[in-house]
C-alpha atoms as a PDB file:
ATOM      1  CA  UNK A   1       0.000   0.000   0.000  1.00  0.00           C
ATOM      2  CA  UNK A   2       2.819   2.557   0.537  1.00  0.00           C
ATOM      3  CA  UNK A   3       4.105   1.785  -2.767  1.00  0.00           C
ATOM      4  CA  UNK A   4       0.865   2.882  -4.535  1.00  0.00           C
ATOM      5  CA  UNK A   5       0.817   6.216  -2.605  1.00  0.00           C
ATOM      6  CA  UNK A   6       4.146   6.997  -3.160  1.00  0.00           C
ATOM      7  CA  UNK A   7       3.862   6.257  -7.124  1.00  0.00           C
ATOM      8  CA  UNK A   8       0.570   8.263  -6.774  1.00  0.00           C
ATOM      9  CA  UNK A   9       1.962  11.360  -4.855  1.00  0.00           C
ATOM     10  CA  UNK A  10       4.623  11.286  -7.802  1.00  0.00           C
ATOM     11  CA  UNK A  11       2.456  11.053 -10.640  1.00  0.00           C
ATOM     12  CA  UNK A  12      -0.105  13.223  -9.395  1.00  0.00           C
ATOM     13  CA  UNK A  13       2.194  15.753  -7.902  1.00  0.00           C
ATOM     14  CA  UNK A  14       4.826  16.421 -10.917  1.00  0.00           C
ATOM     15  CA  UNK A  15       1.737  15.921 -13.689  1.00  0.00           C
ATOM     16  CA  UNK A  16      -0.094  19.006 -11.305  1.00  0.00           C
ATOM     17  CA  UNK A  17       3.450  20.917 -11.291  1.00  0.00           C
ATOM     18  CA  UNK A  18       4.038  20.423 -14.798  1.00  0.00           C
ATOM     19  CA  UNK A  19       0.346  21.774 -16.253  1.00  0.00           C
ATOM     20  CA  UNK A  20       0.688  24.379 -13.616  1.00  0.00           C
ATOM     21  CA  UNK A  21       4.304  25.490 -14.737  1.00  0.00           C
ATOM     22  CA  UNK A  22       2.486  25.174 -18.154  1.00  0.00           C
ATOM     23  CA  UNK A  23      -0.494  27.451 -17.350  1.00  0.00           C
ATOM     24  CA  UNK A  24      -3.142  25.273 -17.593  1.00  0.00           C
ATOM     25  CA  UNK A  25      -5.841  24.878 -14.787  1.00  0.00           C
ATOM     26  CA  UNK A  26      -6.510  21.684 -14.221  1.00  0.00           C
ATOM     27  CA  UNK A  27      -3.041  21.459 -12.605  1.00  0.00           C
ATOM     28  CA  UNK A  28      -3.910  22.282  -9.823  1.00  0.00           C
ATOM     29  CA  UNK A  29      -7.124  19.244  -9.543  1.00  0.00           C
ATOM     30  CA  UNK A  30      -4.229  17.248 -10.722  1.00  0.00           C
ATOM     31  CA  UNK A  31      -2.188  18.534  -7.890  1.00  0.00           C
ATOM     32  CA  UNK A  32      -5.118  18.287  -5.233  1.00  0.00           C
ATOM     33  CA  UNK A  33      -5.421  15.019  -5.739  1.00  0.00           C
ATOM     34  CA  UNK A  34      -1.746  14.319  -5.480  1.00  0.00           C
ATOM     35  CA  UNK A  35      -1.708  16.318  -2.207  1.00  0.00           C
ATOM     36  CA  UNK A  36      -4.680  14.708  -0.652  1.00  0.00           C
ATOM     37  CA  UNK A  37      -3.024  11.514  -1.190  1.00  0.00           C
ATOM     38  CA  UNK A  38       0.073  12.838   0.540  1.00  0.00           C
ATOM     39  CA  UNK A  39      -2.227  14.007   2.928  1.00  0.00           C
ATOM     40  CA  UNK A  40      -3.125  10.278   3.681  1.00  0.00           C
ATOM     41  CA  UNK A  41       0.044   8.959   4.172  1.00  0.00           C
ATOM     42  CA  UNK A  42       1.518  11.266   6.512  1.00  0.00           C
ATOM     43  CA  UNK A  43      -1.881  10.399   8.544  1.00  0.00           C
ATOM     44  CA  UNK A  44      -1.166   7.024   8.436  1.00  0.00           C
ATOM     45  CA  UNK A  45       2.371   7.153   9.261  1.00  0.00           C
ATOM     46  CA  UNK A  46       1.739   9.746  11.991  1.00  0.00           C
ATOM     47  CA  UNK A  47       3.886  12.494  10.582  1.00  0.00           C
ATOM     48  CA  UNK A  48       2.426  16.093  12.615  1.00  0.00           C
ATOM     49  CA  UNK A  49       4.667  18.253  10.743  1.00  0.00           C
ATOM     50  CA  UNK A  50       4.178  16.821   7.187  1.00  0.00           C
ATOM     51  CA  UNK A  51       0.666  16.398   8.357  1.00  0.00           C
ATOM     52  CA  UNK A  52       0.140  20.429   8.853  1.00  0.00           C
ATOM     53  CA  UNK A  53       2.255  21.265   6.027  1.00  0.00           C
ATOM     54  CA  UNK A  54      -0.120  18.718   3.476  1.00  0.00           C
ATOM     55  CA  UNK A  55      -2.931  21.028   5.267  1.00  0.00           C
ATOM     56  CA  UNK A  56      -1.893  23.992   4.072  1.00  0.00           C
ATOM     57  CA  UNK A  57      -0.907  22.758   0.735  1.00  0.00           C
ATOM     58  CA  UNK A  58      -4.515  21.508  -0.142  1.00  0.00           C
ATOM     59  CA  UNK A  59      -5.722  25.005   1.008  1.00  0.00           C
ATOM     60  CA  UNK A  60      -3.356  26.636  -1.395  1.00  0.00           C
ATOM     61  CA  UNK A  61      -4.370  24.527  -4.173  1.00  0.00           C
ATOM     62  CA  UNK A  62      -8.089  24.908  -3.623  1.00  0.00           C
ATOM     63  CA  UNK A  63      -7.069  29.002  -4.234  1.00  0.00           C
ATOM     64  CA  UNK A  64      -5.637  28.141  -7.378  1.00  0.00           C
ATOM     65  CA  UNK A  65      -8.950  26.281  -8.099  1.00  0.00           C
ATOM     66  CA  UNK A  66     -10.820  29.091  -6.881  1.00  0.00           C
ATOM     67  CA  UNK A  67      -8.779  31.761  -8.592  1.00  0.00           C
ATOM     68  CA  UNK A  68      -8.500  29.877 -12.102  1.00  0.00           C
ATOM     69  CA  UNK A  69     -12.190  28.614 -12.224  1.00  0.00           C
ATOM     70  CA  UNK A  70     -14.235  30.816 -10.754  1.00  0.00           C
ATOM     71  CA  UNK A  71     -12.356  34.120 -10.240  1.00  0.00           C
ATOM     72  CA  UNK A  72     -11.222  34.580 -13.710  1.00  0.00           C
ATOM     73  CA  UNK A  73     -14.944  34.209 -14.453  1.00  0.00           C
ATOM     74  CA  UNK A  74     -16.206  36.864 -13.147  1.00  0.00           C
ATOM     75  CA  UNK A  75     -13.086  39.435 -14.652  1.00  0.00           C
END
C-alpha cells in the first residue's frame, strides 16, 4: 500500500506541477489530488509536521482552483 501512494503522490504531484508550470488549470485538480493523497500517508504514518504542512498545501491549491475557475470568471 505505501508503494501505490508513493507512485501516486509522484504522478499526481509532478503531472499538477508540470500543467501548472504550463499554465493550464486543471493542474492544480491534478495537484489536489496528489496532495490529498500525501495528505493520507503522513496520517497514516503519523507524521504532525508533514501532516500540517499537506494542510496547508490543499488550502493553497483549492485558491488556485478558486482563482483559475471561478475568479477569472467573473473578470
Amino acid at each position: 500500500m505505501d508503494n501505490l501512494f508513493a507512485a501516486g503522490i509522484f504522478i499526481f504531484g509532478s503531472l499538477g506541477l508540470l500543467l501548472v508550470a504550463l499554465k493550464n488549470k486543471w493542474g492544480f485538480v491534478i495537484g489536489l489530488i496528489g496532495q490529498s493523497l500525501f495528505l493520507i500517508a503522513a496520517y497514516a504514518d503519523k507524521q504532525r509536521g508533514l501532516l500540517v504542512f499537506s494542510i496547508v498545501q490543499i488550502c493553497v491549491w483549492i485558491f488556485g482552483i478558486y482563482y483559475w475557475f471561478y475568479k477569472n470568471k467573473k473578470d
